[in-house]
PDB file of N, CA and C in Angstrom:
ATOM      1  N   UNK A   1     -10.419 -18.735   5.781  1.00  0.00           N
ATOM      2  CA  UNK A   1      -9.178 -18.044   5.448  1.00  0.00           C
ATOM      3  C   UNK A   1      -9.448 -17.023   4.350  1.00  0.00           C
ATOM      4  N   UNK A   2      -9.001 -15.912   4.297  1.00  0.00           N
ATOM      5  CA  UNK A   2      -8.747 -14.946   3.708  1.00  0.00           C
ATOM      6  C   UNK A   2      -7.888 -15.491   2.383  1.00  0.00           C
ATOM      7  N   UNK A   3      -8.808 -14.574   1.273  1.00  0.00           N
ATOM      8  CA  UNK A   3      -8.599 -15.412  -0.342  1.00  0.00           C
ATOM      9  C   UNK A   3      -7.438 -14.507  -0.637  1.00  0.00           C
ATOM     10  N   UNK A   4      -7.444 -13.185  -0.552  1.00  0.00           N
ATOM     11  CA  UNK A   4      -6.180 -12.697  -1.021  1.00  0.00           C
ATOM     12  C   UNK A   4      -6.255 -11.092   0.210  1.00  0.00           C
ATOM     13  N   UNK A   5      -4.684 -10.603  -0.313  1.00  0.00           N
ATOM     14  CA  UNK A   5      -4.399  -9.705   0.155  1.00  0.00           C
ATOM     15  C   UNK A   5      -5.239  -8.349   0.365  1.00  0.00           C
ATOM     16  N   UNK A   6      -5.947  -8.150  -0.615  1.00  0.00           N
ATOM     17  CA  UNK A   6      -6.760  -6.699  -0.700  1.00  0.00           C
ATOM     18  C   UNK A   6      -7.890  -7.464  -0.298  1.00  0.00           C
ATOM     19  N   UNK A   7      -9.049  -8.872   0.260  1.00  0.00           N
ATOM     20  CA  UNK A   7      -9.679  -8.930   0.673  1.00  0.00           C
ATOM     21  C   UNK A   7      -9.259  -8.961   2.422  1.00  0.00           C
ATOM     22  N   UNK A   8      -8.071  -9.452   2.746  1.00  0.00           N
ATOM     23  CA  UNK A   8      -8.050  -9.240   4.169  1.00  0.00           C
ATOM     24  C   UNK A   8      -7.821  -7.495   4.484  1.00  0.00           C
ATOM     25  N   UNK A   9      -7.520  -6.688   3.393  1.00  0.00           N
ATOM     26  CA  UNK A   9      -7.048  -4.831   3.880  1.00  0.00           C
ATOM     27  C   UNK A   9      -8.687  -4.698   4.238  1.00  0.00           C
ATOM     28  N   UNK A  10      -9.399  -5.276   3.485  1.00  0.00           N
ATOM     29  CA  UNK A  10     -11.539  -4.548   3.543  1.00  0.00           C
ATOM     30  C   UNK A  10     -11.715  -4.932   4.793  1.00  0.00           C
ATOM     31  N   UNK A  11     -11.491  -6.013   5.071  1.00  0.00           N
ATOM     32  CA  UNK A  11     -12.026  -6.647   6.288  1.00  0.00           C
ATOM     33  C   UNK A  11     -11.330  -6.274   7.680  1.00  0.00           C
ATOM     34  N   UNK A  12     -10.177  -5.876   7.727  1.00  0.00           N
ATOM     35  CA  UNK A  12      -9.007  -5.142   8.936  1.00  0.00           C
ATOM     36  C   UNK A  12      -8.941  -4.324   8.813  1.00  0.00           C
ATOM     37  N   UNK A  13      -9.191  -3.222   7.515  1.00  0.00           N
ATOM     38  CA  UNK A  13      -8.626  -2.060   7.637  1.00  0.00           C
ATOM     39  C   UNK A  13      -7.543  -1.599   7.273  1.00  0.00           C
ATOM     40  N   UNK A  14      -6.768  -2.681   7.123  1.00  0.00           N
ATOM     41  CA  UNK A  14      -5.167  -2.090   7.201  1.00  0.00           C
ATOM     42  C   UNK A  14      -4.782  -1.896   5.690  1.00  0.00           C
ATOM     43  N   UNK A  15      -3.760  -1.319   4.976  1.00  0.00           N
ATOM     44  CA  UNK A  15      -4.109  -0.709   3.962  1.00  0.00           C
ATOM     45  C   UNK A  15      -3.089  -1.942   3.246  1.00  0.00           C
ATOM     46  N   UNK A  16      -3.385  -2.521   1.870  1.00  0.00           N
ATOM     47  CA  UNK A  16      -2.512  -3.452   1.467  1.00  0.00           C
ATOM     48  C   UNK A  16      -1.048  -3.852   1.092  1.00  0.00           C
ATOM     49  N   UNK A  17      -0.862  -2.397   0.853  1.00  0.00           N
ATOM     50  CA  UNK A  17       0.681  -2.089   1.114  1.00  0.00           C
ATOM     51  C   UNK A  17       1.444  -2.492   2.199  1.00  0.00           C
ATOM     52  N   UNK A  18       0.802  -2.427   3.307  1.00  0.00           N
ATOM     53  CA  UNK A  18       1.080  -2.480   4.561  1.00  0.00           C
ATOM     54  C   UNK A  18       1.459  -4.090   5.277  1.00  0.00           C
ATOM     55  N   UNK A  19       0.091  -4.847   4.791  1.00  0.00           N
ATOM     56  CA  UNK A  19       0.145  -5.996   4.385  1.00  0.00           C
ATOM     57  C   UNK A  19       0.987  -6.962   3.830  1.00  0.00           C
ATOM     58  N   UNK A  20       1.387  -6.383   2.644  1.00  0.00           N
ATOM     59  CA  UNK A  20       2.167  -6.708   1.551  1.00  0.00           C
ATOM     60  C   UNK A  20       3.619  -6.685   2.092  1.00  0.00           C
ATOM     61  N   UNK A  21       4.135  -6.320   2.983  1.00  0.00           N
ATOM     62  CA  UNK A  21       5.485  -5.607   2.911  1.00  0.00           C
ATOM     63  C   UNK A  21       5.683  -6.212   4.719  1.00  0.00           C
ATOM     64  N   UNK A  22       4.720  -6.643   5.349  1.00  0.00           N
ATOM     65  CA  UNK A  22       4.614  -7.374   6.570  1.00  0.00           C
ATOM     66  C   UNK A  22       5.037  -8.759   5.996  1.00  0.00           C
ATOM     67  N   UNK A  23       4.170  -9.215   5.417  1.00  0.00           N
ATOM     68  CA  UNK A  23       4.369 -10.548   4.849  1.00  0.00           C
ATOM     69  C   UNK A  23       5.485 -10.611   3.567  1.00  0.00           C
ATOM     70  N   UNK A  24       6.013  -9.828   3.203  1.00  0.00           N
ATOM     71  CA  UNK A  24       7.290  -9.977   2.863  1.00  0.00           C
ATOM     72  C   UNK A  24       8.973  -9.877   3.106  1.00  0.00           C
ATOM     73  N   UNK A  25       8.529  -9.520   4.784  1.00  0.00           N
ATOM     74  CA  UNK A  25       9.727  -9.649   5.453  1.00  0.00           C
ATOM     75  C   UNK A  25      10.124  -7.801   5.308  1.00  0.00           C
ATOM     76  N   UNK A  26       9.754  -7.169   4.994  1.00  0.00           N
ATOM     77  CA  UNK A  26      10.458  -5.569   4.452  1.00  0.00           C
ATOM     78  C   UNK A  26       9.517  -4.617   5.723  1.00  0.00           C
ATOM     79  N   UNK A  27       8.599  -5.136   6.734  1.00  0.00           N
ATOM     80  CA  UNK A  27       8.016  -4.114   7.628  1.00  0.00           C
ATOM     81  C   UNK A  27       7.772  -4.981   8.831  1.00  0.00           C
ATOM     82  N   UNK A  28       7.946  -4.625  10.014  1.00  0.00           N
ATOM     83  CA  UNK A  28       7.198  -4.652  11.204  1.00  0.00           C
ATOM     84  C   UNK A  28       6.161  -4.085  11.483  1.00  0.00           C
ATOM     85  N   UNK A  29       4.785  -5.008  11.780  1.00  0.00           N
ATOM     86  CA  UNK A  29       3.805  -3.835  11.775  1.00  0.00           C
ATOM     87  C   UNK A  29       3.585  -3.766  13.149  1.00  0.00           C
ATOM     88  N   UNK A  30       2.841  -2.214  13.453  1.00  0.00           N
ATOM     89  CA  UNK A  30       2.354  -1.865  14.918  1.00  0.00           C
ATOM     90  C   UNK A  30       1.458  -2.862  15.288  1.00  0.00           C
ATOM     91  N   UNK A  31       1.514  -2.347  16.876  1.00  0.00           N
ATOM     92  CA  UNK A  31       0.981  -3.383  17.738  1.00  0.00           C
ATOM     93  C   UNK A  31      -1.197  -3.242  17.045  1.00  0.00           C
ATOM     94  N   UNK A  32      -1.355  -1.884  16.738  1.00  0.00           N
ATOM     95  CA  UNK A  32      -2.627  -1.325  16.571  1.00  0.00           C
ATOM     96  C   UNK A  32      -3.147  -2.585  14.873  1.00  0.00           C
ATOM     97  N   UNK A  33      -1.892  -2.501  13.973  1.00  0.00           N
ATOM     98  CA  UNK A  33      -2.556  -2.751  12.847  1.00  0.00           C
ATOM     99  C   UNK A  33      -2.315  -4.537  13.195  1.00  0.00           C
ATOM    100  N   UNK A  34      -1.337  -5.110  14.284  1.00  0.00           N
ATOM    101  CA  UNK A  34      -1.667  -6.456  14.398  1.00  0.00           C
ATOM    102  C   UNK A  34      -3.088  -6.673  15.048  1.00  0.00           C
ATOM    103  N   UNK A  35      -3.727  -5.907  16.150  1.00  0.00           N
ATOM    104  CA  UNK A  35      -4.486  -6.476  16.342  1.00  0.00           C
ATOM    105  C   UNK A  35      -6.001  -5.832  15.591  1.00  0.00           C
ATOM    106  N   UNK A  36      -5.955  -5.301  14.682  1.00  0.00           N
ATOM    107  CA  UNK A  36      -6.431  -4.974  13.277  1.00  0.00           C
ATOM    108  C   UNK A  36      -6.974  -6.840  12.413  1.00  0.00           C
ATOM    109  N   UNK A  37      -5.291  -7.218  11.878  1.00  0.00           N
ATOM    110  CA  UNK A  37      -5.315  -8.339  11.284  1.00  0.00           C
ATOM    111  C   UNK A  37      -5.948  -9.654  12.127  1.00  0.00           C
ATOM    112  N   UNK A  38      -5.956  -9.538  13.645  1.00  0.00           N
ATOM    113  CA  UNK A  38      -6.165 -10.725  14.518  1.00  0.00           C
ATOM    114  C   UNK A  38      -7.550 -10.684  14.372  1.00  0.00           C
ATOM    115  N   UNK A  39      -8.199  -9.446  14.664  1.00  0.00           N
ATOM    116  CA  UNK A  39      -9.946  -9.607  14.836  1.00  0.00           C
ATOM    117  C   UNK A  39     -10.270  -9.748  13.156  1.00  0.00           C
ATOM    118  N   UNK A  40      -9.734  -9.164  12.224  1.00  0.00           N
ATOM    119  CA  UNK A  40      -9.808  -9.855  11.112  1.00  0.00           C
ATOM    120  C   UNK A  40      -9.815 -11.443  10.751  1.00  0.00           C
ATOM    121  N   UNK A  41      -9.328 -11.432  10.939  1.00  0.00           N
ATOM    122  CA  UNK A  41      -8.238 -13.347  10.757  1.00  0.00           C
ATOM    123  C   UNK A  41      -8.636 -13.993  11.313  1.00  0.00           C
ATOM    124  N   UNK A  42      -9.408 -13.734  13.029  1.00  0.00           N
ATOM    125  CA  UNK A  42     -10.131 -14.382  14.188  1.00  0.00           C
ATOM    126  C   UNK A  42      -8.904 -15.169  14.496  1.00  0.00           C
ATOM    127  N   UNK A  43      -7.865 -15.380  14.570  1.00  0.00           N
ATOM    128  CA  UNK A  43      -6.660 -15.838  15.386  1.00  0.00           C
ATOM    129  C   UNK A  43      -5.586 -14.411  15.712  1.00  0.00           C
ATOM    130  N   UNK A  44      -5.101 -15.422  16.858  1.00  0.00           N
ATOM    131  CA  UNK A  44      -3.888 -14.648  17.368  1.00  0.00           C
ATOM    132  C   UNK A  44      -2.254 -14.762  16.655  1.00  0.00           C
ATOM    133  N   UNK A  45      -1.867 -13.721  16.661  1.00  0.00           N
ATOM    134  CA  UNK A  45      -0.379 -13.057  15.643  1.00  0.00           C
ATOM    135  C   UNK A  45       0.669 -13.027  16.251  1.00  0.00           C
ATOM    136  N   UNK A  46       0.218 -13.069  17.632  1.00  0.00           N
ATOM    137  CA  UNK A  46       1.590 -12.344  18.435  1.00  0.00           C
ATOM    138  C   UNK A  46       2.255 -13.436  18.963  1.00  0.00           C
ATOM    139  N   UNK A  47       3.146 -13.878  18.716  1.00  0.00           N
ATOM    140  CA  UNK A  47       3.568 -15.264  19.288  1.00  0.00           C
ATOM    141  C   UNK A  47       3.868 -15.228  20.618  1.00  0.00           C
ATOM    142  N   UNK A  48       3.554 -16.290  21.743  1.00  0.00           N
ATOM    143  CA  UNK A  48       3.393 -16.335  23.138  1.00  0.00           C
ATOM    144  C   UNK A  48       3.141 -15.680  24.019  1.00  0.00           C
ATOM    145  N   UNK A  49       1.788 -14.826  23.450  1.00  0.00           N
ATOM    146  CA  UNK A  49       0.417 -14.355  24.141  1.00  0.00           C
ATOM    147  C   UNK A  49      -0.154 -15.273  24.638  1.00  0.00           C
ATOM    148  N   UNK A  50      -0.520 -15.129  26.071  1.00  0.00           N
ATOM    149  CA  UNK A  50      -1.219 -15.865  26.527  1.00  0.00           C
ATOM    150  C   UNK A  50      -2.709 -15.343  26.370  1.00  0.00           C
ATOM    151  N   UNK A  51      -3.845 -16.570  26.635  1.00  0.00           N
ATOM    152  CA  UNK A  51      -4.935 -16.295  26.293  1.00  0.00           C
ATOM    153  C   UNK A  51      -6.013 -15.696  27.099  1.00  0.00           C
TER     154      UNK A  51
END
């Protein structure tokens, strides 16, 4: 698991703001920067994707 916020932006790409504001309920993120965070994270985000 990912230790904090600005180490999962290095590793996805996605910029921490972005992050920040997903996981605080204030953004929906695109389909591009979820699957950004998934190959990051090595799990799936999208709820009832099949595999």
């Amino acid at each position: 698991m990912r230790e904090s916020v600005a180490e999962l932006s290095r590793a996805s790409g996605v910029a921490r703001f972005t992050i920040s504001k997903a996981l605080n309920g204030e953004a929906w993120p695109d389909l591009l920067t979820l699957a950004n965070l998934e190959r990051a994270l090595e799990t799936d985000l999208w709820p009832g994707r099949e595999a």
